[in-house]
PDB file of N, CA and C in Angstrom:
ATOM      1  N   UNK A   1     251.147  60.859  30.905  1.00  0.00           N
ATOM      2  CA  UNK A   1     252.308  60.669  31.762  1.00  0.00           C
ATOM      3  C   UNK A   1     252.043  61.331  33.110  1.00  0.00           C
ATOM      4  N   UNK A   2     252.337  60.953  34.013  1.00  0.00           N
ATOM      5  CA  UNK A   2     251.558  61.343  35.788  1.00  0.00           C
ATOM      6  C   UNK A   2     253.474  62.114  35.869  1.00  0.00           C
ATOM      7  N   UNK A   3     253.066  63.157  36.563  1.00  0.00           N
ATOM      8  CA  UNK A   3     253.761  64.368  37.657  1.00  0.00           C
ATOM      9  C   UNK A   3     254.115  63.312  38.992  1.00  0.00           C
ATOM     10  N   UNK A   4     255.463  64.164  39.055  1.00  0.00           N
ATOM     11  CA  UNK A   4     256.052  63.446  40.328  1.00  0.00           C
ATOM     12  C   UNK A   4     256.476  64.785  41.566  1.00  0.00           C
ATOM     13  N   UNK A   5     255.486  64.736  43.029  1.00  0.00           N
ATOM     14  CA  UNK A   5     255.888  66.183  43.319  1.00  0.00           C
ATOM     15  C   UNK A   5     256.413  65.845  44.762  1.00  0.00           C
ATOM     16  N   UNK A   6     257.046  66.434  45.208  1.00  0.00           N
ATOM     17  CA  UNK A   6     257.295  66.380  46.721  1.00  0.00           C
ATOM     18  C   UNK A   6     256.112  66.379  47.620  1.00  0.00           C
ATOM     19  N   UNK A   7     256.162  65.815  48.901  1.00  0.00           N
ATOM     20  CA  UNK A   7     255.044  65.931  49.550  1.00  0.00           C
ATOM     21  C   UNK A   7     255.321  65.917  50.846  1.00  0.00           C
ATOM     22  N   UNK A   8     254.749  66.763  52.138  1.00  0.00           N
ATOM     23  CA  UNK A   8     255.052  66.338  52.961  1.00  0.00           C
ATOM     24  C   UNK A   8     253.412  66.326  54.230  1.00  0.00           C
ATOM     25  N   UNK A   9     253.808  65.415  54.996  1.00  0.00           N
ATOM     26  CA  UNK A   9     252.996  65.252  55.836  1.00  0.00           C
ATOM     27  C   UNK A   9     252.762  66.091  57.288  1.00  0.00           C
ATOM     28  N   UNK A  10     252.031  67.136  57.028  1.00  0.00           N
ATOM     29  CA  UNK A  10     251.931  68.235  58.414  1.00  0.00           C
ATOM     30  C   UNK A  10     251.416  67.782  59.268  1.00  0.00           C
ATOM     31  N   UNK A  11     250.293  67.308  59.610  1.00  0.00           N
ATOM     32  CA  UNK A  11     250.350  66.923  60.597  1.00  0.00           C
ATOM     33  C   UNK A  11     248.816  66.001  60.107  1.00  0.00           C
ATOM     34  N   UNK A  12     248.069  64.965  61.496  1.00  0.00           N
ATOM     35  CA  UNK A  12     247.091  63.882  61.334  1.00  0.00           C
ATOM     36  C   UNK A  12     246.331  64.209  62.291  1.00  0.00           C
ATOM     37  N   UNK A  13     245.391  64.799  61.602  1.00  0.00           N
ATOM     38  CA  UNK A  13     243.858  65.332  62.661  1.00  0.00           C
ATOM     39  C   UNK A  13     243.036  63.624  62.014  1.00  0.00           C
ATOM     40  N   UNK A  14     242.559  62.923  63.556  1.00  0.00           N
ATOM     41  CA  UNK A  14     241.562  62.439  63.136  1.00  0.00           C
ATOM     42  C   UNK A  14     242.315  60.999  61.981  1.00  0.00           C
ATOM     43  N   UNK A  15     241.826  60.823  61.245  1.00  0.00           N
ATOM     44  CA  UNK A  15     241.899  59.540  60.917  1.00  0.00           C
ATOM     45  C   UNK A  15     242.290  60.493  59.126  1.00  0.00           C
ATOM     46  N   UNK A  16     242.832  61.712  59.310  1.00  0.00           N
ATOM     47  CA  UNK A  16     242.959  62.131  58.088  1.00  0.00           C
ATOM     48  C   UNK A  16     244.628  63.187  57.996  1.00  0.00           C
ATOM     49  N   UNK A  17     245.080  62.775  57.343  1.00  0.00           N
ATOM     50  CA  UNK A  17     246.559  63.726  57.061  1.00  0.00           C
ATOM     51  C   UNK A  17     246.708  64.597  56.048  1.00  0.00           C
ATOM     52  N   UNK A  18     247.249  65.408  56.845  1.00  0.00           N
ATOM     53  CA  UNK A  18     247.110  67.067  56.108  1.00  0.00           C
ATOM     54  C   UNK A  18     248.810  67.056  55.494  1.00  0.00           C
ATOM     55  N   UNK A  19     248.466  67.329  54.097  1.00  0.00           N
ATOM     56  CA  UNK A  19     249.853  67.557  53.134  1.00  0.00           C
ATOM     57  C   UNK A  19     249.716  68.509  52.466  1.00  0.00           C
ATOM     58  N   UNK A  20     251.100  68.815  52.325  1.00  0.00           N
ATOM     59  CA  UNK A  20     251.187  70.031  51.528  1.00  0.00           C
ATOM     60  C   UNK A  20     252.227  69.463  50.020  1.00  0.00           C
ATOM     61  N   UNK A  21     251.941  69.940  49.460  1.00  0.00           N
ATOM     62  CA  UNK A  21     252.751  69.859  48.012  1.00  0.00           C
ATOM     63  C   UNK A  21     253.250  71.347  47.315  1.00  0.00           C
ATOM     64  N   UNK A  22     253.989  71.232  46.077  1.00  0.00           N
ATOM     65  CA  UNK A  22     253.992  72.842  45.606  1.00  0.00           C
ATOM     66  C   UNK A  22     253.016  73.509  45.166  1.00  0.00           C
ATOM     67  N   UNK A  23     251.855  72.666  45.133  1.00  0.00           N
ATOM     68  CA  UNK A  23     250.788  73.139  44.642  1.00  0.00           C
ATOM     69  C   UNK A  23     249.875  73.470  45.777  1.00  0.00           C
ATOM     70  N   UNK A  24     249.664  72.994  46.832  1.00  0.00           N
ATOM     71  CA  UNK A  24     249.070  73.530  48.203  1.00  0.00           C
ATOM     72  C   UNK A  24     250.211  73.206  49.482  1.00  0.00           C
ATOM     73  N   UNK A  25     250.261  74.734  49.657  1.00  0.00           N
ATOM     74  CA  UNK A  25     251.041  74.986  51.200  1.00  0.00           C
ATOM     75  C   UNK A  25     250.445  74.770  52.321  1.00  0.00           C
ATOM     76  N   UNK A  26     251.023  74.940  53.176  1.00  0.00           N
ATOM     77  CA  UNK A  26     250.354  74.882  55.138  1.00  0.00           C
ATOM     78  C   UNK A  26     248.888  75.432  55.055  1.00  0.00           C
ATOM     79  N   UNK A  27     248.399  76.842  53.965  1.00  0.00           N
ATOM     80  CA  UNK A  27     247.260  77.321  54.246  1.00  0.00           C
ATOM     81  C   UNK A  27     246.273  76.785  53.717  1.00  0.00           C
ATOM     82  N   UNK A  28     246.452  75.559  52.896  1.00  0.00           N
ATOM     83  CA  UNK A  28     245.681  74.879  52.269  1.00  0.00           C
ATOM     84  C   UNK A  28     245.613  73.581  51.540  1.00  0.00           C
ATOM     85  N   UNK A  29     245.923  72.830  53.547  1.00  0.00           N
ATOM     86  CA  UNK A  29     246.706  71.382  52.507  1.00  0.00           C
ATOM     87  C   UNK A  29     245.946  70.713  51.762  1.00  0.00           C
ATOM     88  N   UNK A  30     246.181  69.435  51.425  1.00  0.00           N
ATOM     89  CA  UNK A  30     245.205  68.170  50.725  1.00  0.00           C
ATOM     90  C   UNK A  30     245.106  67.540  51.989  1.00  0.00           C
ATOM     91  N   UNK A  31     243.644  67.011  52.069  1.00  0.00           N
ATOM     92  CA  UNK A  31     243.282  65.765  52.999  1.00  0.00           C
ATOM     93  C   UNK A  31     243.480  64.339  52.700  1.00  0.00           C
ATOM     94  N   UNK A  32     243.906  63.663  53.013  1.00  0.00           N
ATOM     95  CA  UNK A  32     244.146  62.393  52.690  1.00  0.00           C
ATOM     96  C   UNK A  32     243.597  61.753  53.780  1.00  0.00           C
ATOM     97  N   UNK A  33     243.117  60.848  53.604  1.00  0.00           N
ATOM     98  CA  UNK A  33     242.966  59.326  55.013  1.00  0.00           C
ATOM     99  C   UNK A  33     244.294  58.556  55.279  1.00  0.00           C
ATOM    100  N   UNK A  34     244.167  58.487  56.063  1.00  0.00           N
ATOM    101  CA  UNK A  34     245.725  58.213  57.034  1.00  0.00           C
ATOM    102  C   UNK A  34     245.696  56.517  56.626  1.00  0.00           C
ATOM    103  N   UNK A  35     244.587  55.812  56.283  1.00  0.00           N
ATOM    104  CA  UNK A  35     244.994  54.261  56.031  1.00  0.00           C
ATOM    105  C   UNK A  35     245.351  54.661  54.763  1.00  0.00           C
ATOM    106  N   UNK A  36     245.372  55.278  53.828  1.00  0.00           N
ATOM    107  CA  UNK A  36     245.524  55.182  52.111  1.00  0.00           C
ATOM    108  C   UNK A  36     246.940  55.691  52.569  1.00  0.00           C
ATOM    109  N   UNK A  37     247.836  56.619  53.079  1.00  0.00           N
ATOM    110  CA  UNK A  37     248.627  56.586  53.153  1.00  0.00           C
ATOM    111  C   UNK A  37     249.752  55.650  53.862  1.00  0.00           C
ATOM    112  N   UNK A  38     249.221  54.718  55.044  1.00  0.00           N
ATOM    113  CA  UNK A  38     249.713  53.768  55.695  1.00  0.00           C
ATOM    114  C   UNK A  38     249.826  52.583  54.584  1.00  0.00           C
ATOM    115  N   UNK A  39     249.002  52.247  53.838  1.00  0.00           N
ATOM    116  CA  UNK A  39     248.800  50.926  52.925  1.00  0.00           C
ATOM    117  C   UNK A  39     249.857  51.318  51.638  1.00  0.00           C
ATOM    118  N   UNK A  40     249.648  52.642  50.919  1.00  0.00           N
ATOM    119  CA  UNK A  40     250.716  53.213  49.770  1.00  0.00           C
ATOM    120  C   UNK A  40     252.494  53.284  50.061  1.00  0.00           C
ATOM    121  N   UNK A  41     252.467  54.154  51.854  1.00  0.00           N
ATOM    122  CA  UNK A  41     253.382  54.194  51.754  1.00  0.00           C
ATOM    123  C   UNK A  41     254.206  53.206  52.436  1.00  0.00           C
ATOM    124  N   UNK A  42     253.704  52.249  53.356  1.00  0.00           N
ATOM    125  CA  UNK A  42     254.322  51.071  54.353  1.00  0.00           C
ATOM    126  C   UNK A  42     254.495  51.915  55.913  1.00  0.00           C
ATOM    127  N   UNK A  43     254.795  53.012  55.869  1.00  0.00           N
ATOM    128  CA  UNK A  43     254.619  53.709  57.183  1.00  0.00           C
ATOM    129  C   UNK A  43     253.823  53.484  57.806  1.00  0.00           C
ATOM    130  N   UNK A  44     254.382  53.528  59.208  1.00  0.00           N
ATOM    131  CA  UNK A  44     253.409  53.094  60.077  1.00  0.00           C
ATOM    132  C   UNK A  44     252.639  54.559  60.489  1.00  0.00           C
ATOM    133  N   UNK A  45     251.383  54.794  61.276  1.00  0.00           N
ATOM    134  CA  UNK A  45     251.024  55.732  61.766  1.00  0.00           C
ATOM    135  C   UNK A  45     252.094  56.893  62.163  1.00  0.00           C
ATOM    136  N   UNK A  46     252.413  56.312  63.215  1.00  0.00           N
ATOM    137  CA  UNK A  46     253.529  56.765  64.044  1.00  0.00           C
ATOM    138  C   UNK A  46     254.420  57.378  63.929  1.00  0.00           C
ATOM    139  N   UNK A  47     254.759  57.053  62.247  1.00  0.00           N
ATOM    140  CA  UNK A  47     255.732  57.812  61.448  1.00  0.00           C
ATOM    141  C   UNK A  47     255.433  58.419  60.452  1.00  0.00           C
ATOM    142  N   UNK A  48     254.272  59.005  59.967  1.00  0.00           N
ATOM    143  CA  UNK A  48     253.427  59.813  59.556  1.00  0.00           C
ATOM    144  C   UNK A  48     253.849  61.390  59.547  1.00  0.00           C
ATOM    145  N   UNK A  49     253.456  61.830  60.416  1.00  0.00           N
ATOM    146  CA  UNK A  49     254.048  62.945  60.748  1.00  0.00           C
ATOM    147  C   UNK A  49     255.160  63.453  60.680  1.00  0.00           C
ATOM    148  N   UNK A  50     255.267  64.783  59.492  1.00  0.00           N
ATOM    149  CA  UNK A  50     256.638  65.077  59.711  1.00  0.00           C
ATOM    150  C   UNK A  50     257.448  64.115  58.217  1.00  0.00           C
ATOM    151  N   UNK A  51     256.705  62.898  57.792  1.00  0.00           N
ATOM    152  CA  UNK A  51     256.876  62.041  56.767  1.00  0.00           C
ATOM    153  C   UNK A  51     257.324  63.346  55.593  1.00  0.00           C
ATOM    154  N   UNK A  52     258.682  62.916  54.717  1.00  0.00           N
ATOM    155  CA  UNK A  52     258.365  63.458  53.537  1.00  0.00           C
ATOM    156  C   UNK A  52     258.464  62.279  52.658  1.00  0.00           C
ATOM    157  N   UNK A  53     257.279  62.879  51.542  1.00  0.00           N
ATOM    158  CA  UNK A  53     257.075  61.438  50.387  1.00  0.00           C
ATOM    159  C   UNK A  53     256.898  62.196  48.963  1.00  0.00           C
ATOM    160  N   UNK A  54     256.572  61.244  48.268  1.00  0.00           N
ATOM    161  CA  UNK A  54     256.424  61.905  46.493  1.00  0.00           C
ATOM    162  C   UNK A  54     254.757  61.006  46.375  1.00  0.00           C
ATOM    163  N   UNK A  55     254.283  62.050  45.938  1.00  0.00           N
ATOM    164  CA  UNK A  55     253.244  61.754  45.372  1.00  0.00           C
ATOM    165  C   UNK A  55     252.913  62.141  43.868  1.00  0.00           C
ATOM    166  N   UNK A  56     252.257  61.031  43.317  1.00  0.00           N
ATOM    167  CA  UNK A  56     251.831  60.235  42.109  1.00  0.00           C
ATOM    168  C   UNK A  56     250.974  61.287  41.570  1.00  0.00           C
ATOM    169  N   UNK A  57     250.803  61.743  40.817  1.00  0.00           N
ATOM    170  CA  UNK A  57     249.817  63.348  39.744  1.00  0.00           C
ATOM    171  C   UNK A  57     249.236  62.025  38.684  1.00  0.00           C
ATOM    172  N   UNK A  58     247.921  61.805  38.609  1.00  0.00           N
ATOM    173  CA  UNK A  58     247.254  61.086  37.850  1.00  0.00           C
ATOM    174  C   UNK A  58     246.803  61.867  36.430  1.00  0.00           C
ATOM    175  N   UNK A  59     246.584  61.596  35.141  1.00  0.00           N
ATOM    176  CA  UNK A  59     245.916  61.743  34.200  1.00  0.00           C
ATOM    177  C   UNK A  59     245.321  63.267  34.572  1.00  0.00           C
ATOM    178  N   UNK A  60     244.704  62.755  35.674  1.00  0.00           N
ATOM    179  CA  UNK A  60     243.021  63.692  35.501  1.00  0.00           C
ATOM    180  C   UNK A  60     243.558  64.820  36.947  1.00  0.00           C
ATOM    181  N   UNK A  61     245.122  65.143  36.940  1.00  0.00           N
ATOM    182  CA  UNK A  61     245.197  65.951  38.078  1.00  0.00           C
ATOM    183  C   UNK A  61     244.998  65.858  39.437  1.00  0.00           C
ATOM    184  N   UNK A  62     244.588  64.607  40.076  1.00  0.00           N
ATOM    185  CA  UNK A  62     244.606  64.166  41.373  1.00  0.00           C
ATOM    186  C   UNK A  62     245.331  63.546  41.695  1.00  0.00           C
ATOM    187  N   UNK A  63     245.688  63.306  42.916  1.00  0.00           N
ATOM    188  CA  UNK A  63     247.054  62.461  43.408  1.00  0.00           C
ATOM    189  C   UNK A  63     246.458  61.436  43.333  1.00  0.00           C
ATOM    190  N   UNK A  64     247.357  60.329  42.388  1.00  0.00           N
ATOM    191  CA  UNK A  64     247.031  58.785  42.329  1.00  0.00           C
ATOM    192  C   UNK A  64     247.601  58.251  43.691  1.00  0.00           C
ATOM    193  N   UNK A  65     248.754  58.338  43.974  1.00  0.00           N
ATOM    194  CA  UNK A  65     249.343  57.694  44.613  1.00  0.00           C
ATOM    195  C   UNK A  65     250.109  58.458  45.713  1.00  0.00           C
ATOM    196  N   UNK A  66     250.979  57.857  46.888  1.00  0.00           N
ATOM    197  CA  UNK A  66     252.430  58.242  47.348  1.00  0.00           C
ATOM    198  C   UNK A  66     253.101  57.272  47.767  1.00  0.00           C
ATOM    199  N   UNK A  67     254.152  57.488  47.519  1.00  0.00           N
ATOM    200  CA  UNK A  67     255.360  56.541  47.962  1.00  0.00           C
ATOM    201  C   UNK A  67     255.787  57.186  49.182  1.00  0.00           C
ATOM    202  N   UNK A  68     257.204  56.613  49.784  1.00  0.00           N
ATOM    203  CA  UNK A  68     258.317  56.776  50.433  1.00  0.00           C
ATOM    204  C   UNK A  68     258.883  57.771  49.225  1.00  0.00           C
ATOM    205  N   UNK A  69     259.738  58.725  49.967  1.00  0.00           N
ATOM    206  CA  UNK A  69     260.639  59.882  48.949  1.00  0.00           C
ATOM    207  C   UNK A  69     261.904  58.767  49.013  1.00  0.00           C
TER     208      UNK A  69
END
């Protein structure tokens, strides 16, 4: 059964977006690529930043997915 956690989008260095979850804060976000989040969540770039979403906890402990919150 996959974990459902809050997520939010700090900010987009580069072609990559920095999130934080309860499991990593500001001092140590997750990297994501900014198209895997544009294609998952329908957001455009633009609205990226500042985005809060839920992301998908897979099987094996990695984020499968994110939605729109």
């Amino acid at each position: 059964m996959s974990e459902r956690l809050t997520a939010r989008v700090l900010l987009l260095v580069g072609d990559e977006a920095e999130i934080t979850t309860p499991h990593r804060d500001h001092t140590d976000p997750e990297r994501v690529p900014v198209a895997r989040l544009v294609e998952e969540t329908g957001l455009a770039r633009e609205e990226l930043a500042g985005a809060q979403l839920v992301a998908v906890v897979g099987d094996d402990g990695e984020l499968a997915r994110f939605e729109r919150a």
